[in-house]
N, C-alpha and C. Protein backbone atom coordinates (compact mmCIF):
# COMPACT_ATOMS: atom_id res chain seq x y z
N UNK A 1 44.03 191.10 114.06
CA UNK A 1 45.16 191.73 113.43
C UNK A 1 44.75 193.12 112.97
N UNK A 2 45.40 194.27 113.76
CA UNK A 2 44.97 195.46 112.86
C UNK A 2 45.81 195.43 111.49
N UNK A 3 45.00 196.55 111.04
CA UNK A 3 45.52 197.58 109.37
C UNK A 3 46.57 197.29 109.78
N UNK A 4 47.42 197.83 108.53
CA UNK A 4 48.76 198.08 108.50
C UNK A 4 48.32 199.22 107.24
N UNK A 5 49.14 200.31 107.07
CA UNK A 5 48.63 201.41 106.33
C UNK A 5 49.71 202.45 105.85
N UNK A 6 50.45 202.42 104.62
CA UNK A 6 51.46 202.97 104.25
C UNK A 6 51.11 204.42 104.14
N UNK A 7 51.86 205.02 105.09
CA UNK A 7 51.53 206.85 104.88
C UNK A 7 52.10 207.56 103.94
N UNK A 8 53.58 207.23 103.46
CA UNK A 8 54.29 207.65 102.33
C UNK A 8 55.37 206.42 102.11
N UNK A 9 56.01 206.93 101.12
CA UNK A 9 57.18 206.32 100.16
C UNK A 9 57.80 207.54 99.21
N UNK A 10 59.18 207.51 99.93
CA UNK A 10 59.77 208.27 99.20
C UNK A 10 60.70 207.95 98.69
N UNK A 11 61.39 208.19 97.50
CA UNK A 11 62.52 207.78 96.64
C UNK A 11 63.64 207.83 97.18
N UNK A 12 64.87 207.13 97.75
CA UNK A 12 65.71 207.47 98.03
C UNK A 12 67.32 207.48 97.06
N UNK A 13 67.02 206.29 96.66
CA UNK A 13 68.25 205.89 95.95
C UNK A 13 67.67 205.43 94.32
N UNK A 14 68.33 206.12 93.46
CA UNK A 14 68.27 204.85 91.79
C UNK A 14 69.18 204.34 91.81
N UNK A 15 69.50 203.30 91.25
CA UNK A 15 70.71 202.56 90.93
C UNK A 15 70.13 202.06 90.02
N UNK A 16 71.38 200.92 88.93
CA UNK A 16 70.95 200.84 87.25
C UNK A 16 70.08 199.59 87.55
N UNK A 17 69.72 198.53 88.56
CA UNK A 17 68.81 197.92 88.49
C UNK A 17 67.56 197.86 89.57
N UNK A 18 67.74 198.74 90.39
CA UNK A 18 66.72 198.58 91.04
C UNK A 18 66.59 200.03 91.81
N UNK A 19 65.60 200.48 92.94
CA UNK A 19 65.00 202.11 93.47
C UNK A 19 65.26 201.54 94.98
N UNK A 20 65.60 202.19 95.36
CA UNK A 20 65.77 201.90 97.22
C UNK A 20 64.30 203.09 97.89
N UNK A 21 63.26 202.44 98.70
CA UNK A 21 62.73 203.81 98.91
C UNK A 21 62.75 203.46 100.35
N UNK A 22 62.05 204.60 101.05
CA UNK A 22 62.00 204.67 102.07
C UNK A 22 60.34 204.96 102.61
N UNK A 23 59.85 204.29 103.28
CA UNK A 23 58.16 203.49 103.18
C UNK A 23 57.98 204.46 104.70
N UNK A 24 56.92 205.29 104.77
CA UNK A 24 56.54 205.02 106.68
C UNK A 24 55.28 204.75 106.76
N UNK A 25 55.46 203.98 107.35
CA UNK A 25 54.15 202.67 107.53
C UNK A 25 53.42 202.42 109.16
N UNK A 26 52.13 202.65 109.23
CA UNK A 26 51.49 202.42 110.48
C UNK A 26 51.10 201.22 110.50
N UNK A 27 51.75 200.00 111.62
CA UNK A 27 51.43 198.67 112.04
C UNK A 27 51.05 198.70 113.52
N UNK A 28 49.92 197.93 113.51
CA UNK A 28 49.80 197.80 115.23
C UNK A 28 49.68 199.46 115.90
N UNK A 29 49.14 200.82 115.43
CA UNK A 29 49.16 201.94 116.28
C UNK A 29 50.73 202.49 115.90
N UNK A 30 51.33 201.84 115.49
CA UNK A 30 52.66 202.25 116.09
C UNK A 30 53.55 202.55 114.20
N UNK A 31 53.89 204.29 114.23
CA UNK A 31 54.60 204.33 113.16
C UNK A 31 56.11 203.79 113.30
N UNK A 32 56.40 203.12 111.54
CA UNK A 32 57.59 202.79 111.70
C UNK A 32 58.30 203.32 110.03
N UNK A 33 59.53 203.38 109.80
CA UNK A 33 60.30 203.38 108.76
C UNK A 33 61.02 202.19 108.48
N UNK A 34 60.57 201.92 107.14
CA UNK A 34 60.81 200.62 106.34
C UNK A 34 61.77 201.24 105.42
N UNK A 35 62.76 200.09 105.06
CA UNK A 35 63.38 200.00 103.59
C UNK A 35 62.80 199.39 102.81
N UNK A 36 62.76 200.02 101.51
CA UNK A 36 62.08 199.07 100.23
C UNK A 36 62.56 198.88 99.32
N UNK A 37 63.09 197.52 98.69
CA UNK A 37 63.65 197.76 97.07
C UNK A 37 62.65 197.22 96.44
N UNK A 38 62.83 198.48 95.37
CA UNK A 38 62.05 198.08 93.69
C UNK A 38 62.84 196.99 92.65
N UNK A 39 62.17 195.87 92.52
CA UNK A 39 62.90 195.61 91.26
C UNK A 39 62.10 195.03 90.29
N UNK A 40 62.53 195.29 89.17
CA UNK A 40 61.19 195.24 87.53
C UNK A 40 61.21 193.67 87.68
N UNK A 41 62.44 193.21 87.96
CA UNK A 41 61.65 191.50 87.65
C UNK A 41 62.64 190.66 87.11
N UNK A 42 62.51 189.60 86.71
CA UNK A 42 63.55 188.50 85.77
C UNK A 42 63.47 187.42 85.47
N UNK A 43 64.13 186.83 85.08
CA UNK A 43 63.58 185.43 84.93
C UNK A 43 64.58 184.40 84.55
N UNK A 44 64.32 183.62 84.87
CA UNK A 44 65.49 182.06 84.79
C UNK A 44 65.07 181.10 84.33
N UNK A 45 65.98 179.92 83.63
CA UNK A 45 65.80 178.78 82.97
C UNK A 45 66.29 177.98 83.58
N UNK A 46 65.88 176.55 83.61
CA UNK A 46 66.14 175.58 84.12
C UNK A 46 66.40 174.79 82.86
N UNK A 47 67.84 174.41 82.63
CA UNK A 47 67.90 173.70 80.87
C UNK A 47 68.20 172.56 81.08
N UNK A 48 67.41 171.69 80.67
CA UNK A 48 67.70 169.99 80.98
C UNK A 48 68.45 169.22 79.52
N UNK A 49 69.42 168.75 79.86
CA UNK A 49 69.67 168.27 78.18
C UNK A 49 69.17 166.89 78.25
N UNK A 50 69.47 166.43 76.64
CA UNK A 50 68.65 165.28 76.47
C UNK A 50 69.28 163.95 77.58
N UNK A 51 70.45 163.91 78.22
CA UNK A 51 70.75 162.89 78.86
C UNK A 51 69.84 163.27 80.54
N UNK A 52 69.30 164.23 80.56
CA UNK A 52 68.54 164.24 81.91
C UNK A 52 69.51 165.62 83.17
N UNK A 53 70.85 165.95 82.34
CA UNK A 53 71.87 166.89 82.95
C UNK A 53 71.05 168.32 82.73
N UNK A 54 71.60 168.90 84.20
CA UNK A 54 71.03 170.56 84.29
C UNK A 54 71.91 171.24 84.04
N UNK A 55 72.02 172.07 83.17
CA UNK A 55 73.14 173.29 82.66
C UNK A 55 73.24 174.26 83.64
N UNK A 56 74.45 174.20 83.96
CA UNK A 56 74.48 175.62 85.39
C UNK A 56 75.66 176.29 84.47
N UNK A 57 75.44 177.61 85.49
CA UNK A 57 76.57 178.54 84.88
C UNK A 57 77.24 178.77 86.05
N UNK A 58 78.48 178.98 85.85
CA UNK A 58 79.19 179.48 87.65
C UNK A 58 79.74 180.94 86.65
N UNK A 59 79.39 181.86 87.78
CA UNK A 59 79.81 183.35 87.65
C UNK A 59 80.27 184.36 89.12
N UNK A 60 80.65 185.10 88.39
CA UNK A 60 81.72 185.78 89.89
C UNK A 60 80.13 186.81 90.13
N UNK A 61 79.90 186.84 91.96
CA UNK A 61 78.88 187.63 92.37
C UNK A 61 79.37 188.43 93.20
N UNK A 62 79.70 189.46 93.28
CA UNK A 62 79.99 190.85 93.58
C UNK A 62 79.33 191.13 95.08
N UNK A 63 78.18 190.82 95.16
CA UNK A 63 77.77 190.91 96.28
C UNK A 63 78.07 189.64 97.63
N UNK A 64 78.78 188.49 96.65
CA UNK A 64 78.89 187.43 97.95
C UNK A 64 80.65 187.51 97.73
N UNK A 65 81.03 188.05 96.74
CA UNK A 65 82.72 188.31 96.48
C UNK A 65 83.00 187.02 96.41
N UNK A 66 82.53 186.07 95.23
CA UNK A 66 82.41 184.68 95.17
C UNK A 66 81.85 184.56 93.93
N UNK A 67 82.58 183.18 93.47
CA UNK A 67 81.83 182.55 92.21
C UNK A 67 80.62 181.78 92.97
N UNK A 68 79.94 181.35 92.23
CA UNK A 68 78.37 180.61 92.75
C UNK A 68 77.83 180.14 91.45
N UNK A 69 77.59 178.72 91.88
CA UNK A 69 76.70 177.78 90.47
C UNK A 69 75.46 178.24 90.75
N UNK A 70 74.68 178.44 89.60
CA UNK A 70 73.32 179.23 89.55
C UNK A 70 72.68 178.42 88.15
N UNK A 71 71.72 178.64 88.02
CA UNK A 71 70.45 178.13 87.13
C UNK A 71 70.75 179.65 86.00
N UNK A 72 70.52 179.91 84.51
CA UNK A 72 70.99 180.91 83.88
C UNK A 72 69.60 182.13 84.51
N UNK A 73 69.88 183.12 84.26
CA UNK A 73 68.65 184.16 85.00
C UNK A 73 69.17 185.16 84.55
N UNK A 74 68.48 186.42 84.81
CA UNK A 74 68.92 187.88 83.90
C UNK A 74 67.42 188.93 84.11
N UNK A 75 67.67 189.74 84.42
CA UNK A 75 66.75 190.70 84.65
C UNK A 75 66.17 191.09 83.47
N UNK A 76 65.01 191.52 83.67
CA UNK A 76 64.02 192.26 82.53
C UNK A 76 65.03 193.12 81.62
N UNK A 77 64.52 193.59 80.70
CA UNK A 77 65.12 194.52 79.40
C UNK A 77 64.39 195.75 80.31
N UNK A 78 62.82 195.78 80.36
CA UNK A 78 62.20 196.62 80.32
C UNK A 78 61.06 196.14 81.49
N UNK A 79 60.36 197.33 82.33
CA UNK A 79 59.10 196.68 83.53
C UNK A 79 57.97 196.05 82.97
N UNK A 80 57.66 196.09 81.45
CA UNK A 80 56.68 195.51 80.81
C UNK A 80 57.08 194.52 79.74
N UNK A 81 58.58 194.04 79.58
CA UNK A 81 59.33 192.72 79.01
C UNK A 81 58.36 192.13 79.34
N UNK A 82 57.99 190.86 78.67
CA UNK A 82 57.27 189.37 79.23
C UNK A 82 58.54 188.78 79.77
N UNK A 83 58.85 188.33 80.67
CA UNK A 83 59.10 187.26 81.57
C UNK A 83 59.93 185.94 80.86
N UNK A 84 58.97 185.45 79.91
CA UNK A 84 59.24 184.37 79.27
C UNK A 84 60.07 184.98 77.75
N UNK A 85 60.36 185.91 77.58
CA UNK A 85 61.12 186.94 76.65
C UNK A 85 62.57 187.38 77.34
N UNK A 86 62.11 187.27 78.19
CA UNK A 86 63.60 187.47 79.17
C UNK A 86 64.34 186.08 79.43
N UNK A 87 63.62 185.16 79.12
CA UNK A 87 64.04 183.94 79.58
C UNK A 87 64.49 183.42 78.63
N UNK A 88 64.08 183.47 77.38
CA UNK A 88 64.44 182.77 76.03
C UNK A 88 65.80 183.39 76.23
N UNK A 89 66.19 184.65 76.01
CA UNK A 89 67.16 185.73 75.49
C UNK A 89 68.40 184.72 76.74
N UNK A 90 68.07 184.75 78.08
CA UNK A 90 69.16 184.62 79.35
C UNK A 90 69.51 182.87 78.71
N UNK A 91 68.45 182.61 78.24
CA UNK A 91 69.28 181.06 78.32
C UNK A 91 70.49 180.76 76.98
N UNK A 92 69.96 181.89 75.93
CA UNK A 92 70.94 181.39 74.56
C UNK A 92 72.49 181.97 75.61
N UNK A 93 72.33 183.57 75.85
CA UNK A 93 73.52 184.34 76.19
C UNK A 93 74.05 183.95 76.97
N UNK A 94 73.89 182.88 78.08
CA UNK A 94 74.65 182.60 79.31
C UNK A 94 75.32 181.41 79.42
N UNK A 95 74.30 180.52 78.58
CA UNK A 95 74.96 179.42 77.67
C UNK A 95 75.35 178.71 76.85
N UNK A 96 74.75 179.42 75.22
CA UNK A 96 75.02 178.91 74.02
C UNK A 96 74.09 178.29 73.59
N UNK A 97 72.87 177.78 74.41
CA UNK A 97 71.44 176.86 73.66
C UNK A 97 70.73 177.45 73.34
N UNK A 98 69.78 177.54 73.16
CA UNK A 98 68.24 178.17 72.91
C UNK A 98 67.18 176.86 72.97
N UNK A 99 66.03 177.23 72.78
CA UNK A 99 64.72 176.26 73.03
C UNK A 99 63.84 176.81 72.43
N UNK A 100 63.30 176.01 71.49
CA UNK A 100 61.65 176.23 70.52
C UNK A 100 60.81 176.60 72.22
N UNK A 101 60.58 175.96 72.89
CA UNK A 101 59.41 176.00 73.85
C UNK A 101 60.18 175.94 75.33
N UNK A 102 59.53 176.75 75.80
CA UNK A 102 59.68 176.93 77.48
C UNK A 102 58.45 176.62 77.99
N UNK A 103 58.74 175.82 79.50
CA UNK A 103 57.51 175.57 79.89
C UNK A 103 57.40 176.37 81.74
N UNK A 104 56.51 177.10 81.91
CA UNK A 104 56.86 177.90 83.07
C UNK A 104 56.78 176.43 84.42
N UNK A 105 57.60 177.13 85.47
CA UNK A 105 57.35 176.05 85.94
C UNK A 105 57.58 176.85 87.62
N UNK A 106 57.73 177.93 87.98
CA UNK A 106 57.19 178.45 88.91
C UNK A 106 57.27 179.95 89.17
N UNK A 107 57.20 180.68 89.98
CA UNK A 107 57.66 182.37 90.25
C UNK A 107 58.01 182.06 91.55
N UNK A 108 59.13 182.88 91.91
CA UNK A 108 59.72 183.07 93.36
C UNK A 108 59.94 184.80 93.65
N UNK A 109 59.46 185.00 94.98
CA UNK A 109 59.89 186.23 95.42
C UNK A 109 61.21 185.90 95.93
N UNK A 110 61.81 186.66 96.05
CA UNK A 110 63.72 186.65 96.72
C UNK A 110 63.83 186.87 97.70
N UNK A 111 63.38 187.97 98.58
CA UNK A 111 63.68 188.35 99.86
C UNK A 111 61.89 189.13 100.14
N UNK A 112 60.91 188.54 100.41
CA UNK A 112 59.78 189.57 101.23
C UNK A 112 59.89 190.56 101.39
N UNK A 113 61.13 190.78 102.25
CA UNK A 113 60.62 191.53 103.42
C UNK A 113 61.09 192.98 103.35
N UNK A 114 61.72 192.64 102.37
CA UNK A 114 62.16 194.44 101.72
C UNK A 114 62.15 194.46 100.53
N UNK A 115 61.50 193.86 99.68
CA UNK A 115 62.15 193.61 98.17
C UNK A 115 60.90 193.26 97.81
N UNK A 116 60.60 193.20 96.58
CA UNK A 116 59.44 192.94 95.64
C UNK A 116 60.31 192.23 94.41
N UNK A 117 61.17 191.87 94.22
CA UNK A 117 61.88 191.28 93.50
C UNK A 117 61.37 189.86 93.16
N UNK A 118 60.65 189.56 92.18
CA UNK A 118 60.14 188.56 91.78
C UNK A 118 60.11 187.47 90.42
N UNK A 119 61.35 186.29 90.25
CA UNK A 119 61.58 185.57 89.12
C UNK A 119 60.57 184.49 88.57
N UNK A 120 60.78 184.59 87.41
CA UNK A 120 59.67 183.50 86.93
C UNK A 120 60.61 182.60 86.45
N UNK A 121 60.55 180.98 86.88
CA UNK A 121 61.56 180.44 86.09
C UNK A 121 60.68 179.53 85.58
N UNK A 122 61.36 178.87 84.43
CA UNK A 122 60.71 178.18 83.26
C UNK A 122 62.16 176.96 83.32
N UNK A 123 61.66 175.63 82.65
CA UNK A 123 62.28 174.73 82.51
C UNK A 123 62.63 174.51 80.87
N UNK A 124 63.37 174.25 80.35
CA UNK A 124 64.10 174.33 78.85
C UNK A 124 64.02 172.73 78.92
N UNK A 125 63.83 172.20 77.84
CA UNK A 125 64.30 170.90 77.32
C UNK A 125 64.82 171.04 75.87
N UNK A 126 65.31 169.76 75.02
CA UNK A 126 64.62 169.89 73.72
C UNK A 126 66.01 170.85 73.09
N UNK A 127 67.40 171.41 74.00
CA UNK A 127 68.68 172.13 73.90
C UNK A 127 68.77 172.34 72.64
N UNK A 128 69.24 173.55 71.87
CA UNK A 128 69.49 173.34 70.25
C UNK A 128 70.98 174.30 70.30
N UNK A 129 72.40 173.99 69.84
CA UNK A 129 73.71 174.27 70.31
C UNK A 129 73.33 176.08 69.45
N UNK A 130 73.46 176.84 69.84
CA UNK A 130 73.68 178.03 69.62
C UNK A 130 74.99 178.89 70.11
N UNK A 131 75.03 179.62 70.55
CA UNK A 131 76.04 180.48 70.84
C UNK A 131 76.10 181.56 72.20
N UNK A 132 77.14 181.38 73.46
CA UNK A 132 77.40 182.21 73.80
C UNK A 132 77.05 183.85 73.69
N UNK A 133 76.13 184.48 74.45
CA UNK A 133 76.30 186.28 74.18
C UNK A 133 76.51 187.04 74.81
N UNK A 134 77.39 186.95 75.64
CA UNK A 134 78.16 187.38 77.13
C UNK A 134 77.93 188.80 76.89
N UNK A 135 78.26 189.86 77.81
CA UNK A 135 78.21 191.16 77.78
C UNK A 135 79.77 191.19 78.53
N UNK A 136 80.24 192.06 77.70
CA UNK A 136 82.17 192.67 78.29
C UNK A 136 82.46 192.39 79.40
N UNK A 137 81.66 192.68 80.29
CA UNK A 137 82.24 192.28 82.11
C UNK A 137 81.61 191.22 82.65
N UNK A 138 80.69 190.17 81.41
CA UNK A 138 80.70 188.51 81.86
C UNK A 138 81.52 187.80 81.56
N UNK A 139 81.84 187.10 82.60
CA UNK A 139 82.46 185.79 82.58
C UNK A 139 82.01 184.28 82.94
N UNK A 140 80.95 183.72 81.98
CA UNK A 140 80.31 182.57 82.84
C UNK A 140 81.12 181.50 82.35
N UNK A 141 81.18 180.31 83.08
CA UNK A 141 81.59 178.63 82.67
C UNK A 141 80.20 177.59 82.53
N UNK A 142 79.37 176.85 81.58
CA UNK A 142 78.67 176.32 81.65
C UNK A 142 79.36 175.02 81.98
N UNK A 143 78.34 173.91 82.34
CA UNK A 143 78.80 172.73 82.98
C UNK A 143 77.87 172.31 83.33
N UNK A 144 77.47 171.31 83.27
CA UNK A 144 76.77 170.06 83.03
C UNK A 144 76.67 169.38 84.16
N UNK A 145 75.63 168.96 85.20
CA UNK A 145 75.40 168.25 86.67
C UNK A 145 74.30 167.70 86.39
N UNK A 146 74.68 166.23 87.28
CA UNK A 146 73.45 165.45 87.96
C UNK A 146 72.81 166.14 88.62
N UNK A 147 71.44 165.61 88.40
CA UNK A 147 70.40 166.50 89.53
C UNK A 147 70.79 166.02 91.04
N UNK A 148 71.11 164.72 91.49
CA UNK A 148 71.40 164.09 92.56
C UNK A 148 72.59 164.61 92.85
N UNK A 149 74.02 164.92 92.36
CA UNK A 149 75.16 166.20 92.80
C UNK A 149 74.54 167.13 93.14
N UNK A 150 73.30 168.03 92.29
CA UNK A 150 72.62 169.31 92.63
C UNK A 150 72.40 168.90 94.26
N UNK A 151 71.40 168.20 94.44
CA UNK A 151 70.83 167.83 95.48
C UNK A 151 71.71 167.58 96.61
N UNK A 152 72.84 167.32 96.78
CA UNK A 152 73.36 166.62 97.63
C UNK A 152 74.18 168.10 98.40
N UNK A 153 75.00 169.23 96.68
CA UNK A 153 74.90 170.06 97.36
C UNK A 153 74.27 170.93 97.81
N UNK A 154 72.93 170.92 97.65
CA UNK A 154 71.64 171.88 98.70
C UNK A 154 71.76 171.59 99.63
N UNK A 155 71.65 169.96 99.71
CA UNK A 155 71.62 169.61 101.27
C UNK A 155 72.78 169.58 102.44
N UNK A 156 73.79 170.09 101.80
CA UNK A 156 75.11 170.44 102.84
C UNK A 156 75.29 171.86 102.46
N UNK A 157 74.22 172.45 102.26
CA UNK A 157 74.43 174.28 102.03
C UNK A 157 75.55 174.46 101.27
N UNK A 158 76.23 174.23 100.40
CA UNK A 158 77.23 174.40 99.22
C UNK A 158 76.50 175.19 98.42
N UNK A 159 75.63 174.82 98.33
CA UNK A 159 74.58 175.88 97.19
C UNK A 159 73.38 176.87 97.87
N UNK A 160 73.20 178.01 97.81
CA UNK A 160 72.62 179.14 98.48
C UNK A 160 71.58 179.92 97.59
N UNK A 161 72.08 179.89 96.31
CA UNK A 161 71.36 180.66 95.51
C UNK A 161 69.76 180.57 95.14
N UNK A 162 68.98 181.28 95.83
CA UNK A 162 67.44 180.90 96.45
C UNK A 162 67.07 180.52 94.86
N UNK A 163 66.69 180.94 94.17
CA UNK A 163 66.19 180.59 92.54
C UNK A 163 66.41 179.26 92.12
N UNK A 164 67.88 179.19 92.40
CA UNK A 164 68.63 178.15 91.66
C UNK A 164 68.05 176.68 92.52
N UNK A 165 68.00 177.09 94.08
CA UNK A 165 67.54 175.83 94.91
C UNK A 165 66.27 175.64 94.77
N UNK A 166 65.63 176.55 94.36
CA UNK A 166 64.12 176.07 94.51
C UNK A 166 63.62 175.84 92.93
N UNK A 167 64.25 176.04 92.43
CA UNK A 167 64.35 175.53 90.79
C UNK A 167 64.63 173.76 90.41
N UNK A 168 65.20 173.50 91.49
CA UNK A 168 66.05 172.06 91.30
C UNK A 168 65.11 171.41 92.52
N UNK A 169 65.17 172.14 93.14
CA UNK A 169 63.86 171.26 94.27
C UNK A 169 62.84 171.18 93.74
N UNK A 170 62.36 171.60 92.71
CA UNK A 170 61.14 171.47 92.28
C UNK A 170 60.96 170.32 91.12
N UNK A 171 61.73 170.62 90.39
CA UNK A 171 62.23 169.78 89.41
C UNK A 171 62.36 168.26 89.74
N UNK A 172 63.17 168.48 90.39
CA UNK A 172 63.70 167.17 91.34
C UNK A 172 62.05 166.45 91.75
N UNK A 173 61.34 167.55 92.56
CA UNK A 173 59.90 166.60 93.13
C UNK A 173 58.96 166.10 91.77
N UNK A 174 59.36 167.02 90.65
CA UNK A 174 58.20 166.89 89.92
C UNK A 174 58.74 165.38 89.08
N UNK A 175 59.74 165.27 88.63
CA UNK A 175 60.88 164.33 88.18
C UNK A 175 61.08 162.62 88.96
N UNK A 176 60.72 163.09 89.90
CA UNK A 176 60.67 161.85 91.31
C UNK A 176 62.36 161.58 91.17
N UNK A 177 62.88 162.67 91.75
CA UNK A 177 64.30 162.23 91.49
C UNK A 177 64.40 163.03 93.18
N UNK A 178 65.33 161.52 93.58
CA UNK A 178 65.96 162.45 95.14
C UNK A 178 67.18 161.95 95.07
């Protein structure tokens, strides 16, 4: 396998969460132009309440022009936020709980192959009823699922949202729940 050897990167685009650049990169002898997105990071909760139910949120996604059940998640404040600071904060605001203790329970990249976009999600137990902290142009519904509903819709592609599936697949293996 030869090098692969980035000659430049140049800035193309800011936008309010992430940098679009533009990479030219020598693979194999042969120059090419890559797209690249920057993104600082984020992180998600997996909230189990005491009956063994996963708290999802369904919210409208702009980019699929669709509501979509998702695991709660929320981007960094800042590129040097901790992770698990981002995660406490996404789980009170998206659903009203909070948690003394988070326990990490994996990191996922999102897309490779252009993206550096990388979540840490953590699993919540232990629910304590807090409060809603939506921001003006959220609209979430929390709601309450069997892990085995979760599961059933992964497995007929009803559910897409890479975080959210591999959050519950994991769970699910570690849980011995199919």
């Amino acid at each position: 396998m030869e090098a692969t050897i980035r000659l430049k990167r140049d800035l193309a685009y800011t936008g309010t969460i992430l940098k679009i650049y533009r990479d030219t990169v020598v693979a194999n002898g042969i120059e090419e132009v890559y797209d690249y997105i920057h993104h600082d990071g984020a992180a998600a909760v997996l909230p189990v309440t005491k009956d063994g139910k996963i708290l999802m949120v369904r919210q409208y996604r702009n980019a699929l022009d669709r509501f979509t059940l998702e695991i709660p998640a929320g981007k960094v404040d800042a590129p040097d936020e901790p992770r698990i600071e981002c995660a406490y904060r996404e789980l009170e605001e998206e659903t009203g709980f909070r948690t003394e203790k988070l326990e990490y329970l994996m990191t996922i990249n999102t897309t490779v192959a252009f993206c550096d976009e990388a979540i840490d999600v953590f699993l919540a137990r232990d629910l304590i009823p807090s409060k809603q902290h939506l921001d003006a142009d959220e609209s979430i519904d929390v709601e309450e699922w069997e892990v085995k509903d979760l599961l059933e819709l992964i497995y007929t592609g009803k559910m897409t949202d890479g975080k959210t599936v591999a959050a519950i697949m994991a769970f699910a293996q570690r849980e011995g729940i199919r």
